[in-house]
N, C-alpha and C. Protein backbone atom coordinates (compact mmCIF):
# COMPACT_ATOMS: atom_id res chain seq x y z
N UNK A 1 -10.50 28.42 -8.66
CA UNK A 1 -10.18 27.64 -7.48
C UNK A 1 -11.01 28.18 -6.32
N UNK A 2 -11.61 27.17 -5.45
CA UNK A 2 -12.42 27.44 -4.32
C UNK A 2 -11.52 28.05 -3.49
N UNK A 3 -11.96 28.96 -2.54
CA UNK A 3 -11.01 29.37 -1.13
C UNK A 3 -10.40 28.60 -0.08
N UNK A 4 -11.66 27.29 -0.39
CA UNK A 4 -10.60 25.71 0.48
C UNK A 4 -9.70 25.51 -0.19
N UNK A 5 -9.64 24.77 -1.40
CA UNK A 5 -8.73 24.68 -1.99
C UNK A 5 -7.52 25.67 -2.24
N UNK A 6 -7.82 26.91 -2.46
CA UNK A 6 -6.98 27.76 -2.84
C UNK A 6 -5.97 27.42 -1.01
N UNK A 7 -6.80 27.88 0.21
CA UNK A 7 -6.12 27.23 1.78
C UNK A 7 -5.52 26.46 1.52
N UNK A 8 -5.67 25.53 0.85
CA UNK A 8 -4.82 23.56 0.69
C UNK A 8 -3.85 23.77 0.40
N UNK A 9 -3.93 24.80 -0.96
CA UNK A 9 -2.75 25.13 -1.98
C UNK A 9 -1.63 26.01 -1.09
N UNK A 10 -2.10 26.47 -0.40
CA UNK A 10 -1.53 27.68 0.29
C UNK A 10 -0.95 27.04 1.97
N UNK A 11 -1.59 25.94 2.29
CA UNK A 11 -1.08 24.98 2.95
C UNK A 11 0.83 24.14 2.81
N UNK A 12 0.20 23.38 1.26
CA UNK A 12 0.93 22.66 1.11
C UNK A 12 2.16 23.30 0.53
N UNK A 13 2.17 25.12 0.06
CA UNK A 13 3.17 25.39 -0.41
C UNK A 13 4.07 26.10 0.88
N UNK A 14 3.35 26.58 2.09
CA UNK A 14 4.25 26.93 3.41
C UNK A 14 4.64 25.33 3.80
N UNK A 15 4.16 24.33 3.58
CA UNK A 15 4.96 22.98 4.35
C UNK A 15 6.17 22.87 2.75
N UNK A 16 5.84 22.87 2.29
CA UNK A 16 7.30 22.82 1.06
C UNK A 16 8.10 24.25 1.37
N UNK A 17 7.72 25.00 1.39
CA UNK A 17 8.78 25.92 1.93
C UNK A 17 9.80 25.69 2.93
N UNK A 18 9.00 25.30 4.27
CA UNK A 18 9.66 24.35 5.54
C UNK A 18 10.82 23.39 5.49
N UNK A 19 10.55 22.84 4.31
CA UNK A 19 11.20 21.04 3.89
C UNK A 19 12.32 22.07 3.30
N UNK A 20 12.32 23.09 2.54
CA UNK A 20 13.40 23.47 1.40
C UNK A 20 14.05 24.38 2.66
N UNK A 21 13.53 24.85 3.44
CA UNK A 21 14.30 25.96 4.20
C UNK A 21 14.98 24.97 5.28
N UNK A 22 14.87 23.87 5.56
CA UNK A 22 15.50 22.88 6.70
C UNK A 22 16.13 22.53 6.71
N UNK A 23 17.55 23.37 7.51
CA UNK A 23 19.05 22.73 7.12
C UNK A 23 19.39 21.70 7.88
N UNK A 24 18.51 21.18 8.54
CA UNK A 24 18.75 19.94 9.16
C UNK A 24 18.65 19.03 8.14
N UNK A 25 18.30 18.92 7.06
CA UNK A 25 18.18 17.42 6.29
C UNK A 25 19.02 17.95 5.19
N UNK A 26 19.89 16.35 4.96
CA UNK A 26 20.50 16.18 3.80
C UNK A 26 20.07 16.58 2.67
N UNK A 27 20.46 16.62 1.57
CA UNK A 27 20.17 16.34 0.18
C UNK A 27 18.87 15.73 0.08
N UNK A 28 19.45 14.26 0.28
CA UNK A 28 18.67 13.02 -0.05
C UNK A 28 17.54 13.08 1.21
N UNK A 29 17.47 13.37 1.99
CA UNK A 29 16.37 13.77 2.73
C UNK A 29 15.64 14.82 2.78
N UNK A 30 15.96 15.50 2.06
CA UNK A 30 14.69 16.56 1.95
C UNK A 30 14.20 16.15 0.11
N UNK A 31 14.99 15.45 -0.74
CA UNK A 31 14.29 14.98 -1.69
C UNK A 31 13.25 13.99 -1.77
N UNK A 32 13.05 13.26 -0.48
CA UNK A 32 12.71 12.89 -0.50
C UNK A 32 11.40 13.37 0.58
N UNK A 33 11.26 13.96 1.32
CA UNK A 33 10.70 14.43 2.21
C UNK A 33 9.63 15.56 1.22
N UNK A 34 10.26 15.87 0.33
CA UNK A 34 9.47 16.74 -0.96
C UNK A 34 8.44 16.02 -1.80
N UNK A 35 8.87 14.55 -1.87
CA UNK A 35 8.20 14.21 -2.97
C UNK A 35 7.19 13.42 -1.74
N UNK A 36 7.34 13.25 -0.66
CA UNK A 36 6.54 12.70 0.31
C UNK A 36 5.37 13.71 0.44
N UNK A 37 5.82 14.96 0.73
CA UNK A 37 4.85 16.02 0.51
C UNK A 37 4.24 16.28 -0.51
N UNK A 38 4.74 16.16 -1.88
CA UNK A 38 4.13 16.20 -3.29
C UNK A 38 2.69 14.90 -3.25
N UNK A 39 3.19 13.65 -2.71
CA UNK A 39 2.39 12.63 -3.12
C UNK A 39 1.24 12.64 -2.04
N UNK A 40 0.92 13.17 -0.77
CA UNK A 40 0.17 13.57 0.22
C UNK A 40 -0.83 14.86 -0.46
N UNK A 41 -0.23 15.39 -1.08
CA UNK A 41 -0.86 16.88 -1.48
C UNK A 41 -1.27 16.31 -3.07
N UNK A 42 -0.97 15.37 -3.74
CA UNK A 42 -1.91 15.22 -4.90
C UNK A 42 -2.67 14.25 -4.38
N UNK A 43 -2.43 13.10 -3.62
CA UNK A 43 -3.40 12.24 -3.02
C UNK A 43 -4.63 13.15 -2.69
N UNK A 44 -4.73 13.97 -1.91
CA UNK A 44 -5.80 14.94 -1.40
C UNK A 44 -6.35 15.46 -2.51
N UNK A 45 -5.38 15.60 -3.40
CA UNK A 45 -6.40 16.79 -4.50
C UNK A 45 -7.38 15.72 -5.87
N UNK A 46 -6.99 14.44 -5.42
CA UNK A 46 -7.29 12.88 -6.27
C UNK A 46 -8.28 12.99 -5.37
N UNK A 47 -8.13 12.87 -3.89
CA UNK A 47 -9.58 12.16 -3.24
C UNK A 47 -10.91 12.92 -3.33
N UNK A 48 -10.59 14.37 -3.64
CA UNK A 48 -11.64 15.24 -3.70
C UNK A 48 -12.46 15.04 -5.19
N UNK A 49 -11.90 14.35 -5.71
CA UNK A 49 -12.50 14.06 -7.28
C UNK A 49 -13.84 12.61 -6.42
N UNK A 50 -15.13 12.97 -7.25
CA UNK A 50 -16.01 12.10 -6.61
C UNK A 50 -15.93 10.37 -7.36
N UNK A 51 -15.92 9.43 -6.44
CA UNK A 51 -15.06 8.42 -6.83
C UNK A 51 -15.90 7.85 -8.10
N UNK A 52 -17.10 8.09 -8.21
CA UNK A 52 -17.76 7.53 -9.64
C UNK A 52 -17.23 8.25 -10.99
N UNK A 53 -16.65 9.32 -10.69
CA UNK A 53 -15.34 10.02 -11.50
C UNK A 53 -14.44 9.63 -11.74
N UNK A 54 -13.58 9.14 -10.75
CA UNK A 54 -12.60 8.56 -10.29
C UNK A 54 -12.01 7.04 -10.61
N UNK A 55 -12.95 6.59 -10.82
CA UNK A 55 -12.70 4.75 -10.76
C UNK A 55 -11.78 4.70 -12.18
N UNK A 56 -11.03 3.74 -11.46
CA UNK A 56 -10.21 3.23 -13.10
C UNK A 56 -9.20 4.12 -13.42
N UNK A 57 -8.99 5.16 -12.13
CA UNK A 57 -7.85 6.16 -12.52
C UNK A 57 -6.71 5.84 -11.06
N UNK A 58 -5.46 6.00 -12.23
CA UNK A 58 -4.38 5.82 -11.12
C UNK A 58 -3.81 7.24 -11.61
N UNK A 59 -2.77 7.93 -10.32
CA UNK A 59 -2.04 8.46 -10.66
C UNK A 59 -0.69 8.36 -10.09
N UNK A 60 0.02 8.53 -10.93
CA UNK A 60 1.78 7.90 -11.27
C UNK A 60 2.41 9.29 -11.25
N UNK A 61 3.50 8.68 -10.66
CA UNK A 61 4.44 9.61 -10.79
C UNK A 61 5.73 9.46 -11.40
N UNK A 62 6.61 9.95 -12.56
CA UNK A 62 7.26 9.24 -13.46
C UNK A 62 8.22 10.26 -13.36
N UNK A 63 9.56 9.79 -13.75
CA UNK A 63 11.02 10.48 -13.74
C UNK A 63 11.84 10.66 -12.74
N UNK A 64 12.02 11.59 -12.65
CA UNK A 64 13.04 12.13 -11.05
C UNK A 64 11.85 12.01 -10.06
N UNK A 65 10.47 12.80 -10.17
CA UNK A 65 9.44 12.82 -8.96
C UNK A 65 8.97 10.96 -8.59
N UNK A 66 9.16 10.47 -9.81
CA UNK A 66 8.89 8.51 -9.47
C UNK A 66 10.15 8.35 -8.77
N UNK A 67 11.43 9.16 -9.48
CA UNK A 67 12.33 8.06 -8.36
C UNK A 67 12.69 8.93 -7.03
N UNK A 68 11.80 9.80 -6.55
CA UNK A 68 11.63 10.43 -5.32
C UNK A 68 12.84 10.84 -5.16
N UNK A 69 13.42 12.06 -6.65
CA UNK A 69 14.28 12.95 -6.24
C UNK A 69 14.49 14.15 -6.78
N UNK A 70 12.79 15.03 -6.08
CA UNK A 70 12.39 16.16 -6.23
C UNK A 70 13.22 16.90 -5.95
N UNK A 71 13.83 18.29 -6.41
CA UNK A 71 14.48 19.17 -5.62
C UNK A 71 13.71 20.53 -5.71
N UNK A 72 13.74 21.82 -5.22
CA UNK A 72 13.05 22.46 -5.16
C UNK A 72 12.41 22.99 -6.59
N UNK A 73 13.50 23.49 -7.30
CA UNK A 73 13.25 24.19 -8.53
C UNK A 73 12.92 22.63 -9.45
N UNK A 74 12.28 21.75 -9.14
CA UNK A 74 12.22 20.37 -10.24
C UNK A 74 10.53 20.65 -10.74
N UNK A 75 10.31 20.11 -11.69
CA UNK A 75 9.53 20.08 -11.92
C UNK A 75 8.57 18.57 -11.51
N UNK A 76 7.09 18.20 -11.25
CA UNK A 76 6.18 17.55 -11.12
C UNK A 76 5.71 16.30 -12.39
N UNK A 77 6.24 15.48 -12.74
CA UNK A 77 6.09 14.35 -13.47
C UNK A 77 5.64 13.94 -13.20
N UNK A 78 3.97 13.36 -13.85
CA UNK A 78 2.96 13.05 -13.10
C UNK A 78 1.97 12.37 -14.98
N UNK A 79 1.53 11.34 -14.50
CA UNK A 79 0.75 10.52 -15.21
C UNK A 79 -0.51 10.21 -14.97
N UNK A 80 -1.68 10.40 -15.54
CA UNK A 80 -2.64 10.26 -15.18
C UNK A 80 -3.18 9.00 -16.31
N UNK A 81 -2.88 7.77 -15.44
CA UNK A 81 -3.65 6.73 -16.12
C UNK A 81 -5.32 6.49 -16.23
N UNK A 82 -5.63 6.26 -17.27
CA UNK A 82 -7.10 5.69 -17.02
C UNK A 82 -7.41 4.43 -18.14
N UNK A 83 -8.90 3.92 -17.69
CA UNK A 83 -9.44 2.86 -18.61
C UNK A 83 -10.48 3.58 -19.74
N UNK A 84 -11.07 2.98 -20.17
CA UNK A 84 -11.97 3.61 -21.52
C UNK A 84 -13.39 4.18 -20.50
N UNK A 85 -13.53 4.42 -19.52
CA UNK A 85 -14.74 4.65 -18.70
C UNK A 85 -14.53 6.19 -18.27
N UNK A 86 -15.24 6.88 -17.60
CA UNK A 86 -15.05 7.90 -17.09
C UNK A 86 -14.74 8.93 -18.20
N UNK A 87 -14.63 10.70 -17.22
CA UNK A 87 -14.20 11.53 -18.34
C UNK A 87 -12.45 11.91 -17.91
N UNK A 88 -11.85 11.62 -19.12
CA UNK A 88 -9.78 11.70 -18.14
C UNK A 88 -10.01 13.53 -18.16
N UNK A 89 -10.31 13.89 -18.84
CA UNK A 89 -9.88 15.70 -18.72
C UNK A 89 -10.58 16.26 -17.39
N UNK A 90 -11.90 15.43 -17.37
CA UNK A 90 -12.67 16.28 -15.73
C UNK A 90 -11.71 15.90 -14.54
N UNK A 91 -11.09 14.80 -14.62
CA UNK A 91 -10.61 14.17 -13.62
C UNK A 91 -9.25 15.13 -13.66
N UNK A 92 -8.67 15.06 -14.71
CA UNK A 92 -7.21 15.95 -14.51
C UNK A 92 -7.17 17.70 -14.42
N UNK A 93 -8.37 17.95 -14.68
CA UNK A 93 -9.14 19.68 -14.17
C UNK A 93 -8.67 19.34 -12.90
N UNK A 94 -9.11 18.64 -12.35
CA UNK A 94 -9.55 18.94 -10.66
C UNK A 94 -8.22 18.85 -10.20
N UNK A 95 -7.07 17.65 -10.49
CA UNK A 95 -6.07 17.54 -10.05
C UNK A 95 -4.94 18.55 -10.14
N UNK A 96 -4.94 18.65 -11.77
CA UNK A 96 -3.56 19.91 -11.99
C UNK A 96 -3.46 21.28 -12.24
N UNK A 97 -5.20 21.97 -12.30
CA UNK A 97 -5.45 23.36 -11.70
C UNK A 97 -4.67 23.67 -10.37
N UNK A 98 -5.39 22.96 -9.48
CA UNK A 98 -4.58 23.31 -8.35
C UNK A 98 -2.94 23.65 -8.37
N UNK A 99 -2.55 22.25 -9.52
CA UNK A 99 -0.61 22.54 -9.25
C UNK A 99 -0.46 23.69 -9.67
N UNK A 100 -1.28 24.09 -10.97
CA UNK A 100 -1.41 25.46 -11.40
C UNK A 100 -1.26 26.38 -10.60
N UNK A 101 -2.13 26.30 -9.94
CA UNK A 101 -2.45 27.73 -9.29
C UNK A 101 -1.64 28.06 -8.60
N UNK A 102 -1.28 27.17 -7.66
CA UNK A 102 0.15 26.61 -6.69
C UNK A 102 1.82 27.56 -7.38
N UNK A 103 1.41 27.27 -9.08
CA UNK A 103 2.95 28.12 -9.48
C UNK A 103 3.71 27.07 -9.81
N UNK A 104 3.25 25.49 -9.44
CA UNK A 104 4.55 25.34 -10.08
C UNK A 104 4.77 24.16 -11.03
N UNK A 105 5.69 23.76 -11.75
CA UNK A 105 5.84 23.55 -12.74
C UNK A 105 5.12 21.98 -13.04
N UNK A 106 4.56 21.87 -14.14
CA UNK A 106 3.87 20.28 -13.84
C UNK A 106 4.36 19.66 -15.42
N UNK A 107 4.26 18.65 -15.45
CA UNK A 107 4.92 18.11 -16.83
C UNK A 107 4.24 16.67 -16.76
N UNK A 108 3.06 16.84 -17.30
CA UNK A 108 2.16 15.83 -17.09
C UNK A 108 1.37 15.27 -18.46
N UNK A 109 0.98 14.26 -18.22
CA UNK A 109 -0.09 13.79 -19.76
C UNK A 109 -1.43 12.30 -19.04
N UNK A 110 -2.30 12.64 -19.87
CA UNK A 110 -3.25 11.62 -19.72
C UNK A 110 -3.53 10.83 -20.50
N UNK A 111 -3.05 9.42 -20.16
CA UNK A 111 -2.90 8.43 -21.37
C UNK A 111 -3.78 7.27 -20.47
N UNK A 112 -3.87 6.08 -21.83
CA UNK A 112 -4.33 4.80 -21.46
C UNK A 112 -3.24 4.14 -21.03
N UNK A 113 -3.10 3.11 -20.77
CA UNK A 113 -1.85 1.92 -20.30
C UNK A 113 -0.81 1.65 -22.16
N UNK A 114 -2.17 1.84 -23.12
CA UNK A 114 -2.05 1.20 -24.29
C UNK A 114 -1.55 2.44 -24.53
N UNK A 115 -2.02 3.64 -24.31
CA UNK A 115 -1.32 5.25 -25.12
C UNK A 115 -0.05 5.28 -24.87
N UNK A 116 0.42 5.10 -23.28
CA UNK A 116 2.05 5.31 -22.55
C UNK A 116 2.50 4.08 -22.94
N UNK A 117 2.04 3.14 -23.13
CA UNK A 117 3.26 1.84 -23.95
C UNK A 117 3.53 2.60 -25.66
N UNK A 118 3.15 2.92 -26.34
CA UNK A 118 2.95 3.21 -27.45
C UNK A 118 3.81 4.57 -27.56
N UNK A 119 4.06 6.06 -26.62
CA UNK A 119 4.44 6.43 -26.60
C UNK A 119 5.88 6.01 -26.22
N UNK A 120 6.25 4.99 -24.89
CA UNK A 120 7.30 5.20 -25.02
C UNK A 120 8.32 3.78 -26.09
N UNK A 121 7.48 3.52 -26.49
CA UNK A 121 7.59 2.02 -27.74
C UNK A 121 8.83 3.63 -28.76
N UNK A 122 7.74 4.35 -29.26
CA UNK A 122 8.50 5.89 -30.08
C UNK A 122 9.57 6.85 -29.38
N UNK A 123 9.74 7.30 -27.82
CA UNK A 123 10.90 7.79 -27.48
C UNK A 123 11.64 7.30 -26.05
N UNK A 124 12.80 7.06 -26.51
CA UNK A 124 13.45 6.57 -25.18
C UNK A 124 13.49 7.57 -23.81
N UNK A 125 13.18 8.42 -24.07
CA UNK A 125 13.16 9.55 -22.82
C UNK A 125 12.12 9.02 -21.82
N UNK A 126 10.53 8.70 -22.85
CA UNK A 126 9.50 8.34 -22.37
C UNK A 126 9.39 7.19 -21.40
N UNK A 127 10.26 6.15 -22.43
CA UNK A 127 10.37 4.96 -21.83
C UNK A 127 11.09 5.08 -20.69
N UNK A 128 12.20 5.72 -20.44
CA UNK A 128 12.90 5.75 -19.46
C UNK A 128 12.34 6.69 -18.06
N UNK A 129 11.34 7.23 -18.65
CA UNK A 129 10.56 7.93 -17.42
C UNK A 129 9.36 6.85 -16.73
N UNK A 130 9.32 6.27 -17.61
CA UNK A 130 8.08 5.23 -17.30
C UNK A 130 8.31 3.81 -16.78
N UNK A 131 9.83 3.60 -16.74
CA UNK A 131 10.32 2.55 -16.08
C UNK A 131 10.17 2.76 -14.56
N UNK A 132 10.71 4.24 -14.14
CA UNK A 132 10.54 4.91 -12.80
C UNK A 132 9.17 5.22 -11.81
N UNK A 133 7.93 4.96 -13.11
CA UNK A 133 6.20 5.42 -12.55
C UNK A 133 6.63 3.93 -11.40
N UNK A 134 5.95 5.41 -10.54
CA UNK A 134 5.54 4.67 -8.68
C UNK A 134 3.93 5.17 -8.69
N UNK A 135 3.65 4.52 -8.32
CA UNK A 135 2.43 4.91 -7.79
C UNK A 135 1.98 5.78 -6.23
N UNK A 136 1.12 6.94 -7.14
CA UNK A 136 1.21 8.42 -5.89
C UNK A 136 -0.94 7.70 -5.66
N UNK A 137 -1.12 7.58 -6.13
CA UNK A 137 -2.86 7.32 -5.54
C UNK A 137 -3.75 6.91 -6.34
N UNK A 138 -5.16 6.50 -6.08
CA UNK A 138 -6.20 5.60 -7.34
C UNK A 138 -5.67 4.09 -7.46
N UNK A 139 -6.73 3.69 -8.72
CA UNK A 139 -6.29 2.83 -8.63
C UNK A 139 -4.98 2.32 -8.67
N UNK A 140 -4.47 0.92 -7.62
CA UNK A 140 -2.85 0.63 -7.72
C UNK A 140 -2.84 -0.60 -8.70
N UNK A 141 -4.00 -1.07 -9.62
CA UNK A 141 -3.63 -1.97 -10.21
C UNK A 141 -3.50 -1.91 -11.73
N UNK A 142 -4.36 -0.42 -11.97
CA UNK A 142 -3.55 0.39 -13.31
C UNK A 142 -2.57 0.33 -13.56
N UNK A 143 -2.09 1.14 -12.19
CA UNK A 143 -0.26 1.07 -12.33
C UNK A 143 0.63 0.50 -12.42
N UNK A 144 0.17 -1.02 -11.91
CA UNK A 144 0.90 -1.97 -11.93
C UNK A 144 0.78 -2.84 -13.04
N UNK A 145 -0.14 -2.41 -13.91
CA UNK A 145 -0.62 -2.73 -15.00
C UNK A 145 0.60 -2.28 -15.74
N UNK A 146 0.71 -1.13 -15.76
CA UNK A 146 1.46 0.03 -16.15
C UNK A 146 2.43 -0.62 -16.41
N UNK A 147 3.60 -0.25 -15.09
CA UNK A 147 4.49 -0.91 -14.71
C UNK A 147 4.96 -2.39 -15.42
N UNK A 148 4.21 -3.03 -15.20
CA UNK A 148 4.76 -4.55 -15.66
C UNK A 148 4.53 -4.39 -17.34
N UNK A 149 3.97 -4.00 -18.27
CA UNK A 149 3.73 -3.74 -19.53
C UNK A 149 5.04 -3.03 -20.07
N UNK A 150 5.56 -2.01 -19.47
CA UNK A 150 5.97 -1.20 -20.06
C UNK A 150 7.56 -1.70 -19.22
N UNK A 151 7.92 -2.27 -18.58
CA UNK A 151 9.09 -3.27 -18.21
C UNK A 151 9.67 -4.34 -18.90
N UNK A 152 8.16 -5.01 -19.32
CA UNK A 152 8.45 -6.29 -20.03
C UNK A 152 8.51 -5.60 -21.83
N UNK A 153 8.17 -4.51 -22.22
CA UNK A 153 8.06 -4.12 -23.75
C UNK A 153 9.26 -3.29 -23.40
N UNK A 154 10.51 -2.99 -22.49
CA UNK A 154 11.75 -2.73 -22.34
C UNK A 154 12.78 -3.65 -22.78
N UNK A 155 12.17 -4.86 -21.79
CA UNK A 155 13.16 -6.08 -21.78
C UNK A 155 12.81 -6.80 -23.30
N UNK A 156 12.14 -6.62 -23.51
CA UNK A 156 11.34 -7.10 -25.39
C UNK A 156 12.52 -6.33 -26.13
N UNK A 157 12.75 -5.24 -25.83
CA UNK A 157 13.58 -4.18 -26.99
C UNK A 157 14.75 -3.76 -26.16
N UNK A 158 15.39 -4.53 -25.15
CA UNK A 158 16.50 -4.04 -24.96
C UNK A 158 17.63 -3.91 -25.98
N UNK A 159 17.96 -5.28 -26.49
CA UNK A 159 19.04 -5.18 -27.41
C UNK A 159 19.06 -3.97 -28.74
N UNK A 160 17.64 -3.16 -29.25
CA UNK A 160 18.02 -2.54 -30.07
C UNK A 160 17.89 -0.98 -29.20
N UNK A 161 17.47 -0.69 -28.22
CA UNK A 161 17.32 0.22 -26.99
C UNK A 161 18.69 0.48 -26.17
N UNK A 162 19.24 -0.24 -25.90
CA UNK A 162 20.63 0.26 -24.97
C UNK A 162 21.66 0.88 -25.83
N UNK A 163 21.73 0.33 -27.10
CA UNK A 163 23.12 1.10 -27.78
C UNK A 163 22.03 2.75 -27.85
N UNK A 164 21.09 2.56 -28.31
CA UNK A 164 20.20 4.42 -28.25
C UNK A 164 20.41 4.87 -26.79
N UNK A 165 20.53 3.97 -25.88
CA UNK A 165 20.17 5.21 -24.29
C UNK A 165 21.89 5.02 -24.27
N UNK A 166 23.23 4.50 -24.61
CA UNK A 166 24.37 4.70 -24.34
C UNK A 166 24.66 6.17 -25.46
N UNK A 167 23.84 6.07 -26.59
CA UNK A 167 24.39 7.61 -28.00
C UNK A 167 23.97 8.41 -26.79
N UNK A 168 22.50 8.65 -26.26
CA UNK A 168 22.45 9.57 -25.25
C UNK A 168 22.91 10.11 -24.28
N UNK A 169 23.09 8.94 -23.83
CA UNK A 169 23.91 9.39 -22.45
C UNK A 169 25.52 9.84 -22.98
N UNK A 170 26.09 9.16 -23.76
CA UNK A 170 26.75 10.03 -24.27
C UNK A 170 26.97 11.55 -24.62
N UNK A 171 26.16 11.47 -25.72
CA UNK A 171 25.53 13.06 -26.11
C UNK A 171 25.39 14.03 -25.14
N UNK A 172 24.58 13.63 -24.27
CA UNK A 172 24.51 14.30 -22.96
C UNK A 172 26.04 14.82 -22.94
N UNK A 173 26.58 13.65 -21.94
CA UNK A 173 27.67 13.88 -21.11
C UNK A 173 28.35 15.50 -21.62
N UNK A 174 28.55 14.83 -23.18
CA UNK A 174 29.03 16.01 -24.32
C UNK A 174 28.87 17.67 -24.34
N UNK A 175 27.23 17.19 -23.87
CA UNK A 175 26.87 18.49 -24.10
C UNK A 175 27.14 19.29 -22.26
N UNK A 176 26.68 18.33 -21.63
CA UNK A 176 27.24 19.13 -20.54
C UNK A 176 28.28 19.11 -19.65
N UNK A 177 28.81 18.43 -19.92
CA UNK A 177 30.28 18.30 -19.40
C UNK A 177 30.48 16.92 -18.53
């Protein structure tokens, strides 16, 4: 990591410190005020990628961080869409070193539109994280690509899909009280 960057990193983790130490905001306002800061601080670390790199890449944010309710100790759910062009690993070097370096936890993958339908077609966790992808920066029509594909191949398989996410949520409940 460069010494700018490494500054950025070292930036954006005293303004998240700020947001978590601020007993002026609710719950729901500093979760959200987190993931406002999360999506500002990967936007920046996306724009520094040179855009002939770049083209044809969105990045998403999927799960609790899509439904903008980061909490401190959460981890970074993060999708890096692309098309058949470009290189996806140079592009996701540049982006999730940094979270790296930063410390903290990232839970991420780089798929096509066709890879993340396909994955979450195989697990409902997936699918259910991918109902939540918002779009954090790049292209917005990947994502919406995204988005509407993987909504409508929900509503395609609801009827054999809801009795599986009710065993779960069940199961869950079970397991944790």
């Amino acid at each position: 990591m460069t010494s700018a960057s490494a500054a950025r990193g070292d930036r954006f983790l005293s303004l998240r410190q700020a947001v978590v130490a601020d007993e002026r905001l609710s719950a729901i306002q500093r979760r959200v005020a987190l993931s406002e800061l999360v999506d500002g601080w990967l936007a920046r670390l996306f724009a520094a990628v040179p855009g002939e790199e770049s083209a044809g890449f969105a990045l998403v944010a999927v799960g609790g961080y899509g439904r903008r309710e980061l909490l401190p100790g959460s981890d970074l759910d993060v999708l890096l869409v692309h098309g058949d062009a470009g290189d996806p690993a140079a592009v996701a070097n540049r982006i999730f070193y940094p979270v790296w370096d930063a410390g903290l936890a990232l839970d991420h993958a780089v798929r096509t539109v066709e890879e993340a339908r396909a994955v979450a077609a195989d697990d409902l966790k997936a699918a259910l994280s991918l109902i939540d992808a918002r779009h954090v920066t790049g292209n917005s029509g990947v994502t919406q690509r995204l988005r509407a594909e993987v909504l409508s191949d929900w509503r395609r398989q609801a009827s054999a899909r809801l009795p599986k996410l009710a065993a779960m949520v069940r199961a869950r409940a079970e397991q944790s009280g």
